[in-house]
C-alpha atoms as a PDB file:
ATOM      1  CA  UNK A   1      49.178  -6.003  17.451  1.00  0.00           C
ATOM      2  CA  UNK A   2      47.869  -4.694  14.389  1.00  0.00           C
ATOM      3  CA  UNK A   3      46.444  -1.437  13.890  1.00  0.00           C
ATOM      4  CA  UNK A   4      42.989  -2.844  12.613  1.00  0.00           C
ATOM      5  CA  UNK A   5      42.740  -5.061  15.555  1.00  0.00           C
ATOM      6  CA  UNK A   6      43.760  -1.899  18.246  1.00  0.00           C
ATOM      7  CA  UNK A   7      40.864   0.157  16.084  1.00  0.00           C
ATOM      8  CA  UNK A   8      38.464  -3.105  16.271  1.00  0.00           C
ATOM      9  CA  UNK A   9      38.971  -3.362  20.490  1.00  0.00           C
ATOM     10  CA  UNK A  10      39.105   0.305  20.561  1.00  0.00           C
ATOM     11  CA  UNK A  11      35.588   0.767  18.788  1.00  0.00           C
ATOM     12  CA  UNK A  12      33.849  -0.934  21.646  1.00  0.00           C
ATOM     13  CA  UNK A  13      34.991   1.997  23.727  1.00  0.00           C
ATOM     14  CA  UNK A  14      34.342   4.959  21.119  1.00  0.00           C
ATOM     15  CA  UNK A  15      30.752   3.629  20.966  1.00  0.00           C
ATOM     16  CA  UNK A  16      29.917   3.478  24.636  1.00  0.00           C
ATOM     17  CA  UNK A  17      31.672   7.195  25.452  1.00  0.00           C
ATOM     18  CA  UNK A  18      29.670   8.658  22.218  1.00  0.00           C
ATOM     19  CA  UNK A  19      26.345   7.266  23.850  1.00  0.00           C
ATOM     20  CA  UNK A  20      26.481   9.269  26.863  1.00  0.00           C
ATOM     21  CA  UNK A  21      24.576  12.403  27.338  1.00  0.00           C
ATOM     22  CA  UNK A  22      26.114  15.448  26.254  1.00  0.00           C
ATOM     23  CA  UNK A  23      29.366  14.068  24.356  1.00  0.00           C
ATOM     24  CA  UNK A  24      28.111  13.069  20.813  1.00  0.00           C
ATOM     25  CA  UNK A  25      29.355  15.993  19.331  1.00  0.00           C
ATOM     26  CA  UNK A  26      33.042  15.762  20.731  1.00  0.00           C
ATOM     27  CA  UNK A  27      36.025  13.646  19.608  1.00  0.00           C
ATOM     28  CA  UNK A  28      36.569  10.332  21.189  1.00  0.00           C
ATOM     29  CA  UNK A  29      39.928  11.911  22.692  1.00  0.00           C
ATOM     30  CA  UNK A  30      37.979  14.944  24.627  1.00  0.00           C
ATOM     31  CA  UNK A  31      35.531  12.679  25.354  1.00  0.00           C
ATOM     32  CA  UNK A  32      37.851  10.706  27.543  1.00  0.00           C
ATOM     33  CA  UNK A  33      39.491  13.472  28.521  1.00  0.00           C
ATOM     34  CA  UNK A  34      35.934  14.544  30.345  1.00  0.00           C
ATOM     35  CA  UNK A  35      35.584  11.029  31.818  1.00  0.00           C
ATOM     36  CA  UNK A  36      39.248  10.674  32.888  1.00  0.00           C
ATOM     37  CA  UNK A  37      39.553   7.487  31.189  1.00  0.00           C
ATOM     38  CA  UNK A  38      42.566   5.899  28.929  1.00  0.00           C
ATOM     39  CA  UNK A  39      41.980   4.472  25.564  1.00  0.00           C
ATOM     40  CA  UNK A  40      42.433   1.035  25.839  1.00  0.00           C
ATOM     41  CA  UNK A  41      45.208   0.685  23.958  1.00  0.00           C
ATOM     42  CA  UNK A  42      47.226   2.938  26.156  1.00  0.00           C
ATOM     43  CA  UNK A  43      45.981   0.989  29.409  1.00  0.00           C
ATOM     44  CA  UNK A  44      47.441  -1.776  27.916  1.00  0.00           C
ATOM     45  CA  UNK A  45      50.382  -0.335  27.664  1.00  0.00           C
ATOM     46  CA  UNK A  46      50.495   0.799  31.380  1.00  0.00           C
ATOM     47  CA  UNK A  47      49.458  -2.201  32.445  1.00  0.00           C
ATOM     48  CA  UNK A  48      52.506  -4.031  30.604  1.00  0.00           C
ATOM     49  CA  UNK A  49      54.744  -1.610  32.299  1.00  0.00           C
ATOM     50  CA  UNK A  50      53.355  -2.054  35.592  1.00  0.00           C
ATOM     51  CA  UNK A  51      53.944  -5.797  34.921  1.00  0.00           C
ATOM     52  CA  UNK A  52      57.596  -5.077  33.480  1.00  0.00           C
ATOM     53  CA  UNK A  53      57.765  -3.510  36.741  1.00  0.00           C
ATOM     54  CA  UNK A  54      56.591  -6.308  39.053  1.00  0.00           C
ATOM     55  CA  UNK A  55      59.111  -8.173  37.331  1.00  0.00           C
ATOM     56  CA  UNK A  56      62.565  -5.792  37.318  1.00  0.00           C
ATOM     57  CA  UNK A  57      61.740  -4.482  40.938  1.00  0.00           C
ATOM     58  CA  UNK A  58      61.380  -8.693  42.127  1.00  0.00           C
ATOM     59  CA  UNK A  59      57.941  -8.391  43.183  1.00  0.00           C
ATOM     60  CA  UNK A  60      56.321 -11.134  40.955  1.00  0.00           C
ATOM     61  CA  UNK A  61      57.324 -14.682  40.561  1.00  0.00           C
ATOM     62  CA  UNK A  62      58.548 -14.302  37.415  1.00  0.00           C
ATOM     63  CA  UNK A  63      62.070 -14.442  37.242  1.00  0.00           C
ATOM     64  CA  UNK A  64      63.442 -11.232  35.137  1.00  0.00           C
ATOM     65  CA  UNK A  65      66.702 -12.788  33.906  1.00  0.00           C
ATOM     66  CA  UNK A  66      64.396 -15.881  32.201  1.00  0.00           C
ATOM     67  CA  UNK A  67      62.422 -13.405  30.296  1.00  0.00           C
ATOM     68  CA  UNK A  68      64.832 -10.031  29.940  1.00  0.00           C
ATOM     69  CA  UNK A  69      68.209  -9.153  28.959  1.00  0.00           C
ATOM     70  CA  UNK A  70      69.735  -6.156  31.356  1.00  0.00           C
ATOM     71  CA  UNK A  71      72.154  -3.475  30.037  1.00  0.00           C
ATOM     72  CA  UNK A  72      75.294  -3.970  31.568  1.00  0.00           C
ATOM     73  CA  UNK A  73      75.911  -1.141  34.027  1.00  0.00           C
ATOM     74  CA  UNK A  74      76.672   1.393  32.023  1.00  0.00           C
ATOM     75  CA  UNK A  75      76.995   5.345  33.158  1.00  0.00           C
ATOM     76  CA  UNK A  76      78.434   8.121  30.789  1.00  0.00           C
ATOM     77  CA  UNK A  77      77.687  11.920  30.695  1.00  0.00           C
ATOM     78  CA  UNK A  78      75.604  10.786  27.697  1.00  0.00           C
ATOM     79  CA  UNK A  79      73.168   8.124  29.086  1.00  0.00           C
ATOM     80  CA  UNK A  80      72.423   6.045  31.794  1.00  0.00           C
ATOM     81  CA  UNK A  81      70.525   2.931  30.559  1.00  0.00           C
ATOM     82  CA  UNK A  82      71.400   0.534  33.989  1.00  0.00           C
ATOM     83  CA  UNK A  83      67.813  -0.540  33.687  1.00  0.00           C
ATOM     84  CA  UNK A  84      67.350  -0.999  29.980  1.00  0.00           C
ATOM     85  CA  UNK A  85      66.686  -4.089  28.619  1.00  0.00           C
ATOM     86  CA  UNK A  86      67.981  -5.272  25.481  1.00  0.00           C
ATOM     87  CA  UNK A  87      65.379  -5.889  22.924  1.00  0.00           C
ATOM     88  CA  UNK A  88      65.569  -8.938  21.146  1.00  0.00           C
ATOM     89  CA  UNK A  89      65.837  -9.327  17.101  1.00  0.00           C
ATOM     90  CA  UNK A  90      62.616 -10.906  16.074  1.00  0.00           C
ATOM     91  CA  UNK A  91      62.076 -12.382  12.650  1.00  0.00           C
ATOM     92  CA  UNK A  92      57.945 -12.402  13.072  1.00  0.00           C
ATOM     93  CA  UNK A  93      55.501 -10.489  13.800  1.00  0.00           C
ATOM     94  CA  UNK A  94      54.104 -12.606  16.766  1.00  0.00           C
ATOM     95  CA  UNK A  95      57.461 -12.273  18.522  1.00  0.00           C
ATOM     96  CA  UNK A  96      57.469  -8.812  18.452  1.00  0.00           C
ATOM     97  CA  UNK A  97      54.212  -8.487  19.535  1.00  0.00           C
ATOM     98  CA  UNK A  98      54.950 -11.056  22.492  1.00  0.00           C
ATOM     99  CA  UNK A  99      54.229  -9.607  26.178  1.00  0.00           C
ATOM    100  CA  UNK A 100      58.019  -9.935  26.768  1.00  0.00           C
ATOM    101  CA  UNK A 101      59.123  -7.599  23.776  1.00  0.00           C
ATOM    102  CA  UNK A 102      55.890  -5.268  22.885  1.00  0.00           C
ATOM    103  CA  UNK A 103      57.004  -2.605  25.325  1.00  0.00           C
ATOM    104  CA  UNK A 104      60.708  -3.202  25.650  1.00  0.00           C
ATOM    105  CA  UNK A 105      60.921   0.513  24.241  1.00  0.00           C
ATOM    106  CA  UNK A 106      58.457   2.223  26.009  1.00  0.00           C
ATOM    107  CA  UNK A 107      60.083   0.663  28.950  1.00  0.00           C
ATOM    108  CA  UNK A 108      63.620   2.027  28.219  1.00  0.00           C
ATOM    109  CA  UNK A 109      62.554   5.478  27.569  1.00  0.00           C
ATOM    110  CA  UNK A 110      60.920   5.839  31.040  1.00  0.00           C
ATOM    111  CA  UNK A 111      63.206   7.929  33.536  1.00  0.00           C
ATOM    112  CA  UNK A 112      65.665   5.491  35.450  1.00  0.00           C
ATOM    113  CA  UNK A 113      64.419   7.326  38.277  1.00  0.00           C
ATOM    114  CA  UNK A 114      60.715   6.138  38.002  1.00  0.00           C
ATOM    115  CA  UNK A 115      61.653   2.258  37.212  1.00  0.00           C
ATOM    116  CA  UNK A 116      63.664   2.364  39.923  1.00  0.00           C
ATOM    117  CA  UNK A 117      60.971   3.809  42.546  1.00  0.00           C
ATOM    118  CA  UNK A 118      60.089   2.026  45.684  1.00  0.00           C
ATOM    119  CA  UNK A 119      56.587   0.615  45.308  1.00  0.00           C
ATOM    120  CA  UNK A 120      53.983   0.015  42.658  1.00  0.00           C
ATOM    121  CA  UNK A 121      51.280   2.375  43.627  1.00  0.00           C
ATOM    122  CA  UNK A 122      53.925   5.222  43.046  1.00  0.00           C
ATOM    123  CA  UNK A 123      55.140   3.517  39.917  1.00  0.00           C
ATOM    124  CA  UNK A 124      51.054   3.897  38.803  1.00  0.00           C
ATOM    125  CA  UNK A 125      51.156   7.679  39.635  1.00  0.00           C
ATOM    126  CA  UNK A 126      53.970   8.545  38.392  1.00  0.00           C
ATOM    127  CA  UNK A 127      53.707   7.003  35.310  1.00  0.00           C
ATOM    128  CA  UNK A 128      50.369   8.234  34.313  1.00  0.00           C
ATOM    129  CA  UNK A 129      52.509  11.598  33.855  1.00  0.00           C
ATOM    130  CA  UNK A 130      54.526  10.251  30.670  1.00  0.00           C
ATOM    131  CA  UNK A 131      53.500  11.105  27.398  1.00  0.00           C
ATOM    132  CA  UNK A 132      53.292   7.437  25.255  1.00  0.00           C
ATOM    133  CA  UNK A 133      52.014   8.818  22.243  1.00  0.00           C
ATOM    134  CA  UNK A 134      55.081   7.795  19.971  1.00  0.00           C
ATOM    135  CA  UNK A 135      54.059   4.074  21.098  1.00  0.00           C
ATOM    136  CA  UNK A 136      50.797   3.865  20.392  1.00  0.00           C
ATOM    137  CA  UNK A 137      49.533   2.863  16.944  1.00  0.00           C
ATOM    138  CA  UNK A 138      46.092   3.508  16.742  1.00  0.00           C
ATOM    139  CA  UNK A 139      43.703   5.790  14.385  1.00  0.00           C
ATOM    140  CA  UNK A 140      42.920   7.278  17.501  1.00  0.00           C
ATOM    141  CA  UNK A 141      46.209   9.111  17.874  1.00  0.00           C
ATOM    142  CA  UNK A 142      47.399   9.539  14.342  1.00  0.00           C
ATOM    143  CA  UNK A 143      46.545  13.099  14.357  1.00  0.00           C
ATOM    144  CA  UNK A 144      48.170  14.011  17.602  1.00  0.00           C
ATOM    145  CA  UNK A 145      51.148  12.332  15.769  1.00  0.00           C
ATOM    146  CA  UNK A 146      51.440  14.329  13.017  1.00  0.00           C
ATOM    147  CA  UNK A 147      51.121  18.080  15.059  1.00  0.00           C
END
């Protein structure tokens, strides 16, 4: 997705948090901080991973080797990527941004321990303890980036 189209959805959001009482003056990131709320960008991406989820742990009806590649089982002392998939090469834009490949990365960069947890609702808590920023493209988070 492009930036200007994250920024376009993301407006809809800004405007309603910087219309309620007491939190015109503050950024749109403390603002949400306050409420407790994601952007919408990065509840996308949570929700993609709780679908990637669904899908690796067997719980949906969609069948994970039709859709994903799996590392082979690989463990070193360096790395232990058993539940990686392998992103695809993609030659346009509307591949890559495809359900199937936009969060490949953020995916293989979770803990093996958390994609390989039980159940969903402690896939949901536990996850809302990793730090996404490096995947998320919007204005919102550019200056976190740069710090």
């Amino acid at each position: 997705m492009y930036v200007k189209h994250i920024d376009a959805i993301e407006k809809v959001q800004k405007r309603f948090t910087k219309r309620l009482p007491r939190m015109q003056d503050l950024s749109y990131l403390e603002r949400l901080a306050i409420l407790g709320w994601d952007s919408l960008e990065l509840r996308r991406l949570k929700s993609d991973l709780c679908l990637y989820y669904n899908i690796y742990s067997h719980h949906s009806s969609i069948d994970r080797c039709e859709y994903f590649q799996l590392n082979p089982c690989l463990r070193t002392t360096r790395s232990t990527n058993e539940c990686n998939f392998i992103k695809p090469f993609c030659h346009c834009d509307v591949l890559q941004n495809s359900f199937f490949i936009r969060q490949i990365d953020a995916w293989n960069t979770l803990p093996v321990e958390l994609r390989c947890i039980n159940s969903l609702a402690g896939f949901k808590r536990r996850i809302n303890s990793v730090n996404f920023i490096t995947f998320l493209k919007g204005s919102a988070y550019k200056a976190q980036q740069v710090v």
